[in-house]
N, C-alpha and C. Protein backbone atom coordinates (compact mmCIF):
# COMPACT_ATOMS: atom_id res chain seq x y z
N UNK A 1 159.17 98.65 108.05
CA UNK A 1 158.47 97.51 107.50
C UNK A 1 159.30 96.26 107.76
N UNK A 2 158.81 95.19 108.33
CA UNK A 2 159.39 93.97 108.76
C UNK A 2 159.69 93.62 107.36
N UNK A 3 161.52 92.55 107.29
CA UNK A 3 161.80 92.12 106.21
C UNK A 3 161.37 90.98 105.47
N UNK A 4 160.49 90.32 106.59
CA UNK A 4 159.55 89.20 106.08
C UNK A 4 158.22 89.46 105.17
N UNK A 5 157.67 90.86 105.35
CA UNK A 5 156.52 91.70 104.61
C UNK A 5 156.89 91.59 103.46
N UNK A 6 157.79 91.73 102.82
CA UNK A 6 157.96 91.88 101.21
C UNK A 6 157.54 90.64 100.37
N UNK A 7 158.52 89.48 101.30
CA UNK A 7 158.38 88.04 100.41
C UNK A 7 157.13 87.42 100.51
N UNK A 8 156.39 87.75 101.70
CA UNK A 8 155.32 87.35 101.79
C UNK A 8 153.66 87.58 101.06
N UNK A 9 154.26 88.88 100.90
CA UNK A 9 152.95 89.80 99.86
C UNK A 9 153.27 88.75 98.61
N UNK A 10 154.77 88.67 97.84
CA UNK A 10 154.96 88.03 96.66
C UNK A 10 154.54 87.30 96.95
N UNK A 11 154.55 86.28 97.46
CA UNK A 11 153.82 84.59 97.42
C UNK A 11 152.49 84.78 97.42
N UNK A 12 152.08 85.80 98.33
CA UNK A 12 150.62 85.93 98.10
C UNK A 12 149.86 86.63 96.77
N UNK A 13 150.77 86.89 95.98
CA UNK A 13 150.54 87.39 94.30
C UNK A 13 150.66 86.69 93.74
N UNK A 14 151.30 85.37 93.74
CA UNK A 14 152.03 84.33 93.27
C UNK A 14 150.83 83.99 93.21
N UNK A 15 150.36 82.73 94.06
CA UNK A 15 149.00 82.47 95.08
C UNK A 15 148.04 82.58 94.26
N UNK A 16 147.75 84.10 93.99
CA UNK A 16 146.38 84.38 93.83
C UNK A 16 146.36 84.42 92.59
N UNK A 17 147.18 85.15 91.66
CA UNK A 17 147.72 84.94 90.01
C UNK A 17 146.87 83.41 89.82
N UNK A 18 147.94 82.58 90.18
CA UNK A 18 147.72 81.20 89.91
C UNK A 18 146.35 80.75 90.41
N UNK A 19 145.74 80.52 91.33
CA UNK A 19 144.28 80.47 91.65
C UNK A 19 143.64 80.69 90.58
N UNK A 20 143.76 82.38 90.55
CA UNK A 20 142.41 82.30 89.39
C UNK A 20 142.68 82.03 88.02
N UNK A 21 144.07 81.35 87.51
CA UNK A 21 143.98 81.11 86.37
C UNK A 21 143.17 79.65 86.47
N UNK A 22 143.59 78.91 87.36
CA UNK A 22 143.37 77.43 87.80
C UNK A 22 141.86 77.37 87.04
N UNK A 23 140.34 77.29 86.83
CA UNK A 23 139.11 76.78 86.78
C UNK A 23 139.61 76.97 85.39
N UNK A 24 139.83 78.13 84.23
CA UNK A 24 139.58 77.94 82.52
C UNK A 24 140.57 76.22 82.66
N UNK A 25 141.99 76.48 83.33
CA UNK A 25 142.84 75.63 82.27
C UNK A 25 142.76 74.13 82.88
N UNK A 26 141.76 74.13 84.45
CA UNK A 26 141.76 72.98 84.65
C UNK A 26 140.55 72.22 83.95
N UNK A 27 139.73 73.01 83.18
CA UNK A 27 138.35 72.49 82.28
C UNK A 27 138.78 72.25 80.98
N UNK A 28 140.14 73.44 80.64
CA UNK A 28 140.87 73.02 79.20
C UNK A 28 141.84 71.58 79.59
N UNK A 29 142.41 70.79 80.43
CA UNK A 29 142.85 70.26 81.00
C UNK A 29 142.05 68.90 80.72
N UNK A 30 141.12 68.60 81.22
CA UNK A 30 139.95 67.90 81.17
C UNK A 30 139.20 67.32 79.82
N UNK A 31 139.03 68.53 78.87
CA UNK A 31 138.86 68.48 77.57
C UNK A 31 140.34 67.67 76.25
N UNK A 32 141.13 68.01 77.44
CA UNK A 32 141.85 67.43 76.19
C UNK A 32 142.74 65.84 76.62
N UNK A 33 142.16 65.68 77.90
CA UNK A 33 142.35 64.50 78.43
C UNK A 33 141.28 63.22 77.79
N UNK A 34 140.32 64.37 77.36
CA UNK A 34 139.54 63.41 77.10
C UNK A 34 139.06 63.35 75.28
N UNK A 35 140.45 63.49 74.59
CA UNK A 35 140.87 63.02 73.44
C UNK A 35 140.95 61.73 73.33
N UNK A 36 140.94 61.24 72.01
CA UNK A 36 141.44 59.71 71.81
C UNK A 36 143.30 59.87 71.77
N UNK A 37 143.65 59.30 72.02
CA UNK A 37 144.92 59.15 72.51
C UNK A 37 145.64 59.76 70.85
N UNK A 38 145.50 59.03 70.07
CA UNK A 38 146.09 59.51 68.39
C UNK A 38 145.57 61.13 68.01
N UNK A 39 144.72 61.71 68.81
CA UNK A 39 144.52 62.47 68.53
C UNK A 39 145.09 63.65 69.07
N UNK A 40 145.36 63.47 70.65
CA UNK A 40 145.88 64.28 72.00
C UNK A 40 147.46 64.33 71.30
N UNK A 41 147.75 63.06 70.64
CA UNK A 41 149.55 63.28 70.60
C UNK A 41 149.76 64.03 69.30
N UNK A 42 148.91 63.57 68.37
CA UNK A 42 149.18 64.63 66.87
C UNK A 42 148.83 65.74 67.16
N UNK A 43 148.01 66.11 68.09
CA UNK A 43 148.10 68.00 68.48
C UNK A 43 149.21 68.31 69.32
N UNK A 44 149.52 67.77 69.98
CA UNK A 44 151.08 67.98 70.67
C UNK A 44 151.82 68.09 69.70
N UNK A 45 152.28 67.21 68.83
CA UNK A 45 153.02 67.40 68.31
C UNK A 45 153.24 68.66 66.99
N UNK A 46 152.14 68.76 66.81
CA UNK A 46 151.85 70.04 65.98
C UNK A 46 152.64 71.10 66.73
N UNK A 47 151.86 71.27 67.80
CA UNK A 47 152.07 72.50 68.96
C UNK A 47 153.36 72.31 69.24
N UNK A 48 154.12 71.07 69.57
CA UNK A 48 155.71 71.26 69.58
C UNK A 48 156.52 71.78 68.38
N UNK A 49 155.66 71.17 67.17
CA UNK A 49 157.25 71.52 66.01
C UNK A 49 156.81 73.11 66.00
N UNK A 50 155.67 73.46 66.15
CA UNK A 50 155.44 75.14 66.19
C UNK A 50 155.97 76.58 66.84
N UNK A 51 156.39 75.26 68.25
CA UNK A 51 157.04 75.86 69.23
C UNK A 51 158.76 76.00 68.82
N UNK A 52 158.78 74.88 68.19
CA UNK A 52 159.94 74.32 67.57
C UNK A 52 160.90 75.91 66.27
N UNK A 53 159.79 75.46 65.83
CA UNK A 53 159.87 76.46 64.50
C UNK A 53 160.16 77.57 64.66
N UNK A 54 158.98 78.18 65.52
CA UNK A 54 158.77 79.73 65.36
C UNK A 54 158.81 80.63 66.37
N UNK A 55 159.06 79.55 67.44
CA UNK A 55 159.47 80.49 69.18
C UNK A 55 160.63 79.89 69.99
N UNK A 56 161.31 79.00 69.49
CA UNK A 56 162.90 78.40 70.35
C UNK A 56 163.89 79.93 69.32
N UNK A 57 164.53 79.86 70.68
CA UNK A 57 166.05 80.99 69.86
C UNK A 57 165.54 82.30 70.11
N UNK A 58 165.83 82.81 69.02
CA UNK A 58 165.50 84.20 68.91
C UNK A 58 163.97 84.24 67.98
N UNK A 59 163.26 85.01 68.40
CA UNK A 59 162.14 85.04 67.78
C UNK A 59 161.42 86.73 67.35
N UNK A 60 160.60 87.06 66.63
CA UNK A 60 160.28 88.10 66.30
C UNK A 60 159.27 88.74 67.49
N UNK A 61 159.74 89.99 68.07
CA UNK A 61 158.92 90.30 69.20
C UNK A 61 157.53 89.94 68.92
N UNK A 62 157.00 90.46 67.54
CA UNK A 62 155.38 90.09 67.26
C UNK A 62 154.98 88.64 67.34
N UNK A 63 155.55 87.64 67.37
CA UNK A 63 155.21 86.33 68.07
C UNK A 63 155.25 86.20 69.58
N UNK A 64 155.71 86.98 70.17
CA UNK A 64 156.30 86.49 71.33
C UNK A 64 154.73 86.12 72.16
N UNK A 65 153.71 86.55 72.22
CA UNK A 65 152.38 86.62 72.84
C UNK A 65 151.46 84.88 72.12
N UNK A 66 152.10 84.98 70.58
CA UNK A 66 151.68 83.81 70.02
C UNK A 66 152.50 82.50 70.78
N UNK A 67 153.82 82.60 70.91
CA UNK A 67 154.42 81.57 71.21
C UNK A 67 154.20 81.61 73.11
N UNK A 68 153.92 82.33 73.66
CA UNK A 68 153.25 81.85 75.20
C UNK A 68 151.96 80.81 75.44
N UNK A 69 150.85 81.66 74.36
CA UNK A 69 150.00 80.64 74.00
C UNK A 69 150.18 78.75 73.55
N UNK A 70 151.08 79.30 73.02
CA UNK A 70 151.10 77.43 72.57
C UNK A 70 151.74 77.19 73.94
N UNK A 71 152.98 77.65 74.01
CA UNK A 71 153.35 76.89 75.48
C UNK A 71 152.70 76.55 76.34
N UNK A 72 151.53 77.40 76.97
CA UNK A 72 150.42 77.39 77.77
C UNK A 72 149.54 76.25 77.35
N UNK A 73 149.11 76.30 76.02
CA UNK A 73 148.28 75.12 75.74
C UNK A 73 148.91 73.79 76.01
N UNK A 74 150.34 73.66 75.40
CA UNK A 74 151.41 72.44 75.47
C UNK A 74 151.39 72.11 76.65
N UNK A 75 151.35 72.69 77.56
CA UNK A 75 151.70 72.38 79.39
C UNK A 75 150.14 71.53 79.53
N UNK A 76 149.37 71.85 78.90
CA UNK A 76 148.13 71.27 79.73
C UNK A 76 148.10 69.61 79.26
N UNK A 77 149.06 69.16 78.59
CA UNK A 77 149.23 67.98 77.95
C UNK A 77 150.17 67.29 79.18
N UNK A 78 149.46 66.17 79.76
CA UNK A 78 150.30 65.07 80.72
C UNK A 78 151.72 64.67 79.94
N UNK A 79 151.75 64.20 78.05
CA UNK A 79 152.59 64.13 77.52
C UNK A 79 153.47 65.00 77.61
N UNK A 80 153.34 66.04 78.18
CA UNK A 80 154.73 67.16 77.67
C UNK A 80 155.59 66.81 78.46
N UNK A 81 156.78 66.27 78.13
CA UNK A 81 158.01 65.67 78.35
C UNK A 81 159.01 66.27 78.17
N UNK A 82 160.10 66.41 78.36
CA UNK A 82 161.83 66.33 77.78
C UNK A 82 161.78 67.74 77.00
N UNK A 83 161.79 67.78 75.73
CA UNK A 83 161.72 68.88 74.99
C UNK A 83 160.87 69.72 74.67
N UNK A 84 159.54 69.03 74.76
CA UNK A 84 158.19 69.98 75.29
C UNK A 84 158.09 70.33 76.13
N UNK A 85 158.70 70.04 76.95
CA UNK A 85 158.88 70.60 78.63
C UNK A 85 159.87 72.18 78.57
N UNK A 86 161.29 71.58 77.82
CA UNK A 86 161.81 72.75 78.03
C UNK A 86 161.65 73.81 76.91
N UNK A 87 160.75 73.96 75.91
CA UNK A 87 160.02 74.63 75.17
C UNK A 87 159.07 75.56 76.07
N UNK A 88 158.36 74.58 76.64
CA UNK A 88 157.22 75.17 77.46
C UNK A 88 158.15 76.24 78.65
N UNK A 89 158.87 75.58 79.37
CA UNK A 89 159.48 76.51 80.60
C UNK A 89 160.45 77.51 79.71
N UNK A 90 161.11 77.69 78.64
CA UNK A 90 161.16 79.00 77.81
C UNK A 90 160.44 79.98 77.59
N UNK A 91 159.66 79.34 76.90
CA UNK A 91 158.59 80.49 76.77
C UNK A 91 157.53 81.14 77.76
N UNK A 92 157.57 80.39 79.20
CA UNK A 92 156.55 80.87 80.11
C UNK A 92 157.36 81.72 80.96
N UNK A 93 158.67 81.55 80.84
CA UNK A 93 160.07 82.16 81.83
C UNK A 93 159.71 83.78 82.14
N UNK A 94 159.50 84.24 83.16
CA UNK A 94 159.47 85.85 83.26
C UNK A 94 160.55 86.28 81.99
N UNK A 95 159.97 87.46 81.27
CA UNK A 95 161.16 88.11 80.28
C UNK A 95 162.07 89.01 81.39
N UNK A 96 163.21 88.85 81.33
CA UNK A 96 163.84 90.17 81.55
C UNK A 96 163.47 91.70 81.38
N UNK A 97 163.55 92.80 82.02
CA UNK A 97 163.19 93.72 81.82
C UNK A 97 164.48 94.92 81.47
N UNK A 98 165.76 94.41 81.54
CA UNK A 98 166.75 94.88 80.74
C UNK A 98 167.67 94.29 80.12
């Protein structure tokens, strides 16, 4: 098997993963763009101190599925900045598997 075959299948899982998530979160995307501005940032900010709270550090495995969700939602915010940013890239991070 050529050594270029391996990396290439990955990107193409990569690829396609991402594709078909693309239509829900670019319509959730859309929807929340089209908040009034006081409204788009007080749900961010909710969704940050939440992220804040109950999924930075160590967290209880039974959140761990809850706290991807907010991250996921948080990312679809143009605002997510600085510490919502690295909230968000925590919690979306592949887990380790040992």
């Amino acid at each position: 098997m050529p050594e270029w075959l391996v990396p290439a299948f990955v990107v193409l899982a990569i690829v396609a993963v991402t594709t078909a998530g693309l239509p829900g979160s670019s319509s959730e995307r859309r929807a929340i763009r089209s908040l009034p501005d006081e409204q788009r940032l007080a749900i961010l900010s909710r969704t940050v101190d939440e992220l804040r709270q109950f999924c930075d550090g160590e967290r209880p495995g039974a959140l761990e599925g809850h706290c991807r969700e907010l991250a996921s939602f948080a990312a679809q915010f143009d605002e997510c900045r600085g510490e919502c940013d690295a909230l968000v890239r925590r919690q979306l991070a592949p887990t380790p598997t040992r």
